[in-house]
PDB file of N, CA and C in Angstrom:
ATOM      1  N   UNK A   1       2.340   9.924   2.187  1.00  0.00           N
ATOM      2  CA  UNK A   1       1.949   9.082   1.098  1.00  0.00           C
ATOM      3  C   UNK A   1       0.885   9.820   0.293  1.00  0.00           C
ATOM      4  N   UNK A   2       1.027  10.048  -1.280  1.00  0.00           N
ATOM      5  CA  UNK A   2      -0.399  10.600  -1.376  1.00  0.00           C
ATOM      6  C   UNK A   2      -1.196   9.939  -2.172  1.00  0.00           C
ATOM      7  N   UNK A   3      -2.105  10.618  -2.525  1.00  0.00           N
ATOM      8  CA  UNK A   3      -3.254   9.553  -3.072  1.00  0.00           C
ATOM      9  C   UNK A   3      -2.973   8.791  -4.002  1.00  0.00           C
ATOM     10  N   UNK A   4      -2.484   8.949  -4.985  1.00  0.00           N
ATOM     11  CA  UNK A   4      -2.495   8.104  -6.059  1.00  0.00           C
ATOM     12  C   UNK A   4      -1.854   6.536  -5.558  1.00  0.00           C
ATOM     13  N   UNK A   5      -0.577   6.763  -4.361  1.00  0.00           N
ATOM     14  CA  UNK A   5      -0.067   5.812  -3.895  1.00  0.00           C
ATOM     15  C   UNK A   5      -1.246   5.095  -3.226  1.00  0.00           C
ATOM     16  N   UNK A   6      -2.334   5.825  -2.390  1.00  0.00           N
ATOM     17  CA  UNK A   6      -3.136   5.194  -1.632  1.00  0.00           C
ATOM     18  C   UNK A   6      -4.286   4.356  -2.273  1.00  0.00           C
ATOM     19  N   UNK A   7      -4.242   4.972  -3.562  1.00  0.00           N
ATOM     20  CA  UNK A   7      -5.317   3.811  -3.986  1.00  0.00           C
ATOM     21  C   UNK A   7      -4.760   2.911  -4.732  1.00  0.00           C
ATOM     22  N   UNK A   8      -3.826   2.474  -5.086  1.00  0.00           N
ATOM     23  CA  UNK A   8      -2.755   1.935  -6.060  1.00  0.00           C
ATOM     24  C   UNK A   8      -2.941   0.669  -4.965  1.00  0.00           C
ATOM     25  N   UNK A   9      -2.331   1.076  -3.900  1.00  0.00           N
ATOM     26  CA  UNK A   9      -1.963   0.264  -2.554  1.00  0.00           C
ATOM     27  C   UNK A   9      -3.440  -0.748  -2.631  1.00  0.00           C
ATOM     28  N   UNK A  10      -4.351   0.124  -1.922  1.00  0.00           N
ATOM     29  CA  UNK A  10      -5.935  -0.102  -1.755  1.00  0.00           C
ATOM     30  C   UNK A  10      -6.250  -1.376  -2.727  1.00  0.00           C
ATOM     31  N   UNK A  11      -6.335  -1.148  -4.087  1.00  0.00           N
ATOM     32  CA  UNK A  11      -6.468  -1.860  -5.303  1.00  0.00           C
ATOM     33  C   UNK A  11      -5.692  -2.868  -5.171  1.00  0.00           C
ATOM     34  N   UNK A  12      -4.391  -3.348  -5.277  1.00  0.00           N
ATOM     35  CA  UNK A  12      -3.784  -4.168  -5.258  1.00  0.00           C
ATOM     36  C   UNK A  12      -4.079  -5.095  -4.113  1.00  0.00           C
ATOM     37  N   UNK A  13      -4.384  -4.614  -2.782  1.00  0.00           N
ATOM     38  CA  UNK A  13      -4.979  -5.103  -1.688  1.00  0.00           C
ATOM     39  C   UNK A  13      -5.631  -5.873  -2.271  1.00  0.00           C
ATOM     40  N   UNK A  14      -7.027  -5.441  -2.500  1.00  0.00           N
ATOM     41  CA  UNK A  14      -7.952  -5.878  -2.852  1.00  0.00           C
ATOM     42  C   UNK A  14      -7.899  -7.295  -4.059  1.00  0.00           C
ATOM     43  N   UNK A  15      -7.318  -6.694  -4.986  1.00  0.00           N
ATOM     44  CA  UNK A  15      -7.200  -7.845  -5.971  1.00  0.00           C
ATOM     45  C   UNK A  15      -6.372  -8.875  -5.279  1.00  0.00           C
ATOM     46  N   UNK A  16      -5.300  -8.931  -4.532  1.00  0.00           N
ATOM     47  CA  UNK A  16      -4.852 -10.189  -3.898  1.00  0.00           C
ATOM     48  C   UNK A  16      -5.947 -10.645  -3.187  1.00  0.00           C
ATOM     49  N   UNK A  17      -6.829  -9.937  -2.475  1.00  0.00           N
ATOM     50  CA  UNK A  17      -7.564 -10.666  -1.301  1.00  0.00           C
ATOM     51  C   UNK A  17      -8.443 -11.288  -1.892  1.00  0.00           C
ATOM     52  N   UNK A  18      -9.217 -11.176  -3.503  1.00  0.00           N
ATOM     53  CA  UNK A  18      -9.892 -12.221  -3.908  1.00  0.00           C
ATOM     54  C   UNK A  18      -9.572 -12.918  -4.753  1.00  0.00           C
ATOM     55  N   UNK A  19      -8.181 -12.812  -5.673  1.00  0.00           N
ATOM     56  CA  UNK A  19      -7.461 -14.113  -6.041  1.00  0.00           C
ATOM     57  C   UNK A  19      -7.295 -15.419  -4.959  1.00  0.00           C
ATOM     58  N   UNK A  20      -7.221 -14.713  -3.458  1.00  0.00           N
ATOM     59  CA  UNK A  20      -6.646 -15.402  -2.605  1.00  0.00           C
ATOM     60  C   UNK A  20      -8.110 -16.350  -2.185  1.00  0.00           C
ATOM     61  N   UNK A  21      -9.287 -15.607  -2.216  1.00  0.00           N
ATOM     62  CA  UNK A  21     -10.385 -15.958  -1.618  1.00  0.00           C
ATOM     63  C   UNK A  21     -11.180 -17.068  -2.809  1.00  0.00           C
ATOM     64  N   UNK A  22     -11.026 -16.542  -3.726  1.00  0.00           N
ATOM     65  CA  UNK A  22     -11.294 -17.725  -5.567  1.00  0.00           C
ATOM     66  C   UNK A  22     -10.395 -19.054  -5.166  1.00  0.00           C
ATOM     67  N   UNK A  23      -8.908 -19.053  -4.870  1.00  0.00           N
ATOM     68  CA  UNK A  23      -8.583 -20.105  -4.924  1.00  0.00           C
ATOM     69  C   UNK A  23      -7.741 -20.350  -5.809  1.00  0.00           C
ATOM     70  N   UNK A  24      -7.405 -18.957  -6.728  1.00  0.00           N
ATOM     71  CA  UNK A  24      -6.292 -18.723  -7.701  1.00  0.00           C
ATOM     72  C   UNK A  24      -5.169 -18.984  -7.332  1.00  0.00           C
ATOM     73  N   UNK A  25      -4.729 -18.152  -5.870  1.00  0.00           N
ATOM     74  CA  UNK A  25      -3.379 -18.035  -5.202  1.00  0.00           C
ATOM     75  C   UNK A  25      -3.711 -19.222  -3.818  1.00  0.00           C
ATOM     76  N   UNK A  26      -2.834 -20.089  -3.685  1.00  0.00           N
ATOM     77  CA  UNK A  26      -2.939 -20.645  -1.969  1.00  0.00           C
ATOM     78  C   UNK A  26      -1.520 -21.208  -1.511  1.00  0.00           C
ATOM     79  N   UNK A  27      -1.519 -21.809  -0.539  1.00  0.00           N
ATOM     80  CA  UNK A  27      -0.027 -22.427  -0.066  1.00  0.00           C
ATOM     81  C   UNK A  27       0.595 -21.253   0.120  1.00  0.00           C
ATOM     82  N   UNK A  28       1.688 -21.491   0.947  1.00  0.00           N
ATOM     83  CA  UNK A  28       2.948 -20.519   0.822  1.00  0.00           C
ATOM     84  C   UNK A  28       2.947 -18.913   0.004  1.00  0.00           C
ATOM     85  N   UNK A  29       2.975 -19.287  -1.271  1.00  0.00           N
ATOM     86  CA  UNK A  29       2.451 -17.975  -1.904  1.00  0.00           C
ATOM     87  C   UNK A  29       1.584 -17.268  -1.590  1.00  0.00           C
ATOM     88  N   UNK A  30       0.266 -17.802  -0.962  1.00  0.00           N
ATOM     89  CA  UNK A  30      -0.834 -17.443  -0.605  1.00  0.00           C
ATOM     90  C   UNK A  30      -0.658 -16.668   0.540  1.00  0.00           C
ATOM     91  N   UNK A  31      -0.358 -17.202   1.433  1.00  0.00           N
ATOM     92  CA  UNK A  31      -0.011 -16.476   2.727  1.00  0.00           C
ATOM     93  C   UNK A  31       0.812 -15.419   2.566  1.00  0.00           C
ATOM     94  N   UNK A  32       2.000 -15.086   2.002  1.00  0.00           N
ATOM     95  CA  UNK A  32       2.647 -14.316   1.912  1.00  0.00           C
ATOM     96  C   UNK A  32       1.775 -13.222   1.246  1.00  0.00           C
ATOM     97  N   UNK A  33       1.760 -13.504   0.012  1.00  0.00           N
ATOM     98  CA  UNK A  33       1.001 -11.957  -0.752  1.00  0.00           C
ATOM     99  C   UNK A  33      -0.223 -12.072   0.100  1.00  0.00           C
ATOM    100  N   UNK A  34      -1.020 -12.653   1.055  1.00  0.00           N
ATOM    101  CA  UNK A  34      -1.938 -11.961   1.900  1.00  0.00           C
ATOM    102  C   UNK A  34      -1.095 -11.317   3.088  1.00  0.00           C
ATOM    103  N   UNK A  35      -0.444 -11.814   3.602  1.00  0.00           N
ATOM    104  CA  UNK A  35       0.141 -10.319   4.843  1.00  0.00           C
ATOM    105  C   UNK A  35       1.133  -9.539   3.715  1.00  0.00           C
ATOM    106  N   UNK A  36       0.522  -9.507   2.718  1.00  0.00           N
ATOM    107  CA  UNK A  36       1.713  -8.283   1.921  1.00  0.00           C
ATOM    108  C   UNK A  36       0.043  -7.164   1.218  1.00  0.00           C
ATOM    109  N   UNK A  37      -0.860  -7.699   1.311  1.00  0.00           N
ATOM    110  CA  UNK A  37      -2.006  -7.093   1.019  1.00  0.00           C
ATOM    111  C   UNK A  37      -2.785  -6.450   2.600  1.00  0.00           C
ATOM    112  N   UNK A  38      -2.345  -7.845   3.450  1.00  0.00           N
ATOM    113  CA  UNK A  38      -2.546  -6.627   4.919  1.00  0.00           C
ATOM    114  C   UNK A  38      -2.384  -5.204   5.056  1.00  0.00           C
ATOM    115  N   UNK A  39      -0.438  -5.788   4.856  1.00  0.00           N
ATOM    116  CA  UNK A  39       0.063  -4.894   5.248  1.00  0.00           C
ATOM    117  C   UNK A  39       0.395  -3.307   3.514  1.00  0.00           C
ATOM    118  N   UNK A  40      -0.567  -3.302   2.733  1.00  0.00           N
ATOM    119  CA  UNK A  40      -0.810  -2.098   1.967  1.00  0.00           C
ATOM    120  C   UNK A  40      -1.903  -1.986   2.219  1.00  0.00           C
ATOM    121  N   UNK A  41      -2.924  -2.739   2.759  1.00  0.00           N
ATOM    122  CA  UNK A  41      -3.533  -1.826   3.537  1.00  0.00           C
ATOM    123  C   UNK A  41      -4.055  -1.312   4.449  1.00  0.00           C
ATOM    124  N   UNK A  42      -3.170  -1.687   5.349  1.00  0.00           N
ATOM    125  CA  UNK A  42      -2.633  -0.839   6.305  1.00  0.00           C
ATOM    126  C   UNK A  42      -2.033   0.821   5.866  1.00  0.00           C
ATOM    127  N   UNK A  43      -1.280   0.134   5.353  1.00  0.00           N
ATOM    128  CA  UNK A  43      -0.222   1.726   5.058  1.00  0.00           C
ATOM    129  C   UNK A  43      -1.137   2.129   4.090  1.00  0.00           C
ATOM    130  N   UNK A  44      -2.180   2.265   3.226  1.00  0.00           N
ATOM    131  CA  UNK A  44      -2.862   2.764   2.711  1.00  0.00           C
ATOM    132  C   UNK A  44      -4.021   4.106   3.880  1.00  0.00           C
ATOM    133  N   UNK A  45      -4.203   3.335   4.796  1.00  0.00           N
ATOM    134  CA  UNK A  45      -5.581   3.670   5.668  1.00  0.00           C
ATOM    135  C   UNK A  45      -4.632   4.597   6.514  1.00  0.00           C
ATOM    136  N   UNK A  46      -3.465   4.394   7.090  1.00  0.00           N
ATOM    137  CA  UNK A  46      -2.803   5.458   7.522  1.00  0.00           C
ATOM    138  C   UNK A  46      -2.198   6.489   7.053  1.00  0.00           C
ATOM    139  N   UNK A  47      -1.668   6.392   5.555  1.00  0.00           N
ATOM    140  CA  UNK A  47      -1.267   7.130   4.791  1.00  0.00           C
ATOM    141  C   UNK A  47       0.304   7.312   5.306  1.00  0.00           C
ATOM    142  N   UNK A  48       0.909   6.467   6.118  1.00  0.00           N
ATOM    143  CA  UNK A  48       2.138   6.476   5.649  1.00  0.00           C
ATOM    144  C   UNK A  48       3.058   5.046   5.586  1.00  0.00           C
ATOM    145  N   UNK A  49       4.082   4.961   5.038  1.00  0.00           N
ATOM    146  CA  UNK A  49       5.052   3.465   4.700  1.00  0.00           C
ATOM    147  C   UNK A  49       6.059   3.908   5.326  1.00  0.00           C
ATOM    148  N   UNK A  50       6.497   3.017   6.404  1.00  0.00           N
ATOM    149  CA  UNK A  50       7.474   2.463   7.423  1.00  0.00           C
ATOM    150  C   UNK A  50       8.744   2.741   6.529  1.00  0.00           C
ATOM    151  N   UNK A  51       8.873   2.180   5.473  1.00  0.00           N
ATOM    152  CA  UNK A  51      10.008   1.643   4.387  1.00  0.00           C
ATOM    153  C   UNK A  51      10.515   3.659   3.664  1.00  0.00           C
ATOM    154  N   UNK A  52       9.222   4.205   3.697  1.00  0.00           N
ATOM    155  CA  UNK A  52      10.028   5.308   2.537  1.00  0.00           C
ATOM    156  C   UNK A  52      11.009   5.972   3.604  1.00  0.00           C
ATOM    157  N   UNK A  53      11.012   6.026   4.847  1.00  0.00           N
ATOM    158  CA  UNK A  53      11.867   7.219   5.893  1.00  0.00           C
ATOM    159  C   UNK A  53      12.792   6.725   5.367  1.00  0.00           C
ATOM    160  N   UNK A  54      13.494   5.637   5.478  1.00  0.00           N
ATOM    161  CA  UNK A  54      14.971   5.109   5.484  1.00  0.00           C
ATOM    162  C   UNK A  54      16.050   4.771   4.048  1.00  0.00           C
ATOM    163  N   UNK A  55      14.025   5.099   3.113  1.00  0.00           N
ATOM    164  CA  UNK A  55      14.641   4.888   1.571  1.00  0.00           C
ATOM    165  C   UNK A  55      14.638   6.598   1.139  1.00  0.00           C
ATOM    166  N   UNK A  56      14.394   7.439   1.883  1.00  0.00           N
ATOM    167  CA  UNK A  56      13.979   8.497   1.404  1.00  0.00           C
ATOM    168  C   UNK A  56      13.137   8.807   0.107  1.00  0.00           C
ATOM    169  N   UNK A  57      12.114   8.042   0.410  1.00  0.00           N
ATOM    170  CA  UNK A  57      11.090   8.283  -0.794  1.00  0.00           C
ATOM    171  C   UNK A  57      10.080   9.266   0.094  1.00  0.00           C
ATOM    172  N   UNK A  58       9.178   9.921  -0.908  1.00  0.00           N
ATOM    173  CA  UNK A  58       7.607  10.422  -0.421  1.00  0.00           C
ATOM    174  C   UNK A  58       7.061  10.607  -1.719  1.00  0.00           C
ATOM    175  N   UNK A  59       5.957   9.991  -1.689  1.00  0.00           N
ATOM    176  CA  UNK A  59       4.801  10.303  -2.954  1.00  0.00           C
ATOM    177  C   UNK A  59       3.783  11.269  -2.908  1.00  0.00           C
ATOM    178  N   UNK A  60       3.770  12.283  -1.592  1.00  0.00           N
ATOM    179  CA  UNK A  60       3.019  13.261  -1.245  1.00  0.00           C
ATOM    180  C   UNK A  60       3.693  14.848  -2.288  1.00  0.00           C
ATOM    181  N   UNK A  61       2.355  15.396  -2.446  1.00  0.00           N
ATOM    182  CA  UNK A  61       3.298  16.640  -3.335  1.00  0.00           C
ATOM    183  C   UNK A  61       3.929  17.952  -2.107  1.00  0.00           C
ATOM    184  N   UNK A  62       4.406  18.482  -2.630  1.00  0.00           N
ATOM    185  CA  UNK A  62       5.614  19.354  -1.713  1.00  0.00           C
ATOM    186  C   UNK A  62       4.001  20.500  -1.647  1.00  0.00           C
ATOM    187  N   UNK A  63       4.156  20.670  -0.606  1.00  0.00           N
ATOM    188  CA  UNK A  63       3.123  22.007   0.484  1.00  0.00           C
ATOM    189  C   UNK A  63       3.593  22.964  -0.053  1.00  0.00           C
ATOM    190  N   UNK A  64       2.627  23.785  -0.997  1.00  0.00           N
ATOM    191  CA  UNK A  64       3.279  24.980  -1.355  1.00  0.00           C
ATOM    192  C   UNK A  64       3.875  26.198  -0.500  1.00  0.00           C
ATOM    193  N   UNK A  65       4.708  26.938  -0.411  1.00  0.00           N
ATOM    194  CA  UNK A  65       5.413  27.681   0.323  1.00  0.00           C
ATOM    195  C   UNK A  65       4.442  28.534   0.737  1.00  0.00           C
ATOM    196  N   UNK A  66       4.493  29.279   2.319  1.00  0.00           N
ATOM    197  CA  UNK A  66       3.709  30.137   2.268  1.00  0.00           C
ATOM    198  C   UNK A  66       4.105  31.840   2.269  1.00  0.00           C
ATOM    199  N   UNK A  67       3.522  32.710   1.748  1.00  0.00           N
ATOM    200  CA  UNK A  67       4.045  34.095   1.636  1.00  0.00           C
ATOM    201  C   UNK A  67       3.440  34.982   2.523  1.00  0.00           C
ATOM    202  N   UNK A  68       4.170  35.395   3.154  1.00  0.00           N
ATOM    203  CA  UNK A  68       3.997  36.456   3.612  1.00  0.00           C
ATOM    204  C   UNK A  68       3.805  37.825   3.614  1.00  0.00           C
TER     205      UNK A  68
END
């Protein structure tokens, strides 16, 4: 995952968790986009998403080759 994904993630976290905590978001909706803000950040703090292996995504840049 690379950074830009990780703070994207981070941020969005965040802004759900105090819509959620204001009283903007609650009920049903509420709960959901909070274990959906858990869980980015989670995968933020570890730096990787369960979901890209099987979608074949990666947002990390390619390791430049090394020469010998």
């Amino acid at each position: 995952m690379g950074a830009a994904d990780r703070i994207i993630r981070t941020l969005i976290a965040i802004v759900i968790g105090v819509l959620f905590f204001k009283g903007v978001i609650a009920g049903v909706l509420g709960v959901i986009l909070g274990i959906l803000a858990i869980i980015f950040l989670a995968t933020s703090l570890v730096g990787w998403c369960p979901l890209y292996l099987p979608l074949g995504l990666s947002t990390c840049k390619a390791a430049p080759a090394k020469s010998k």
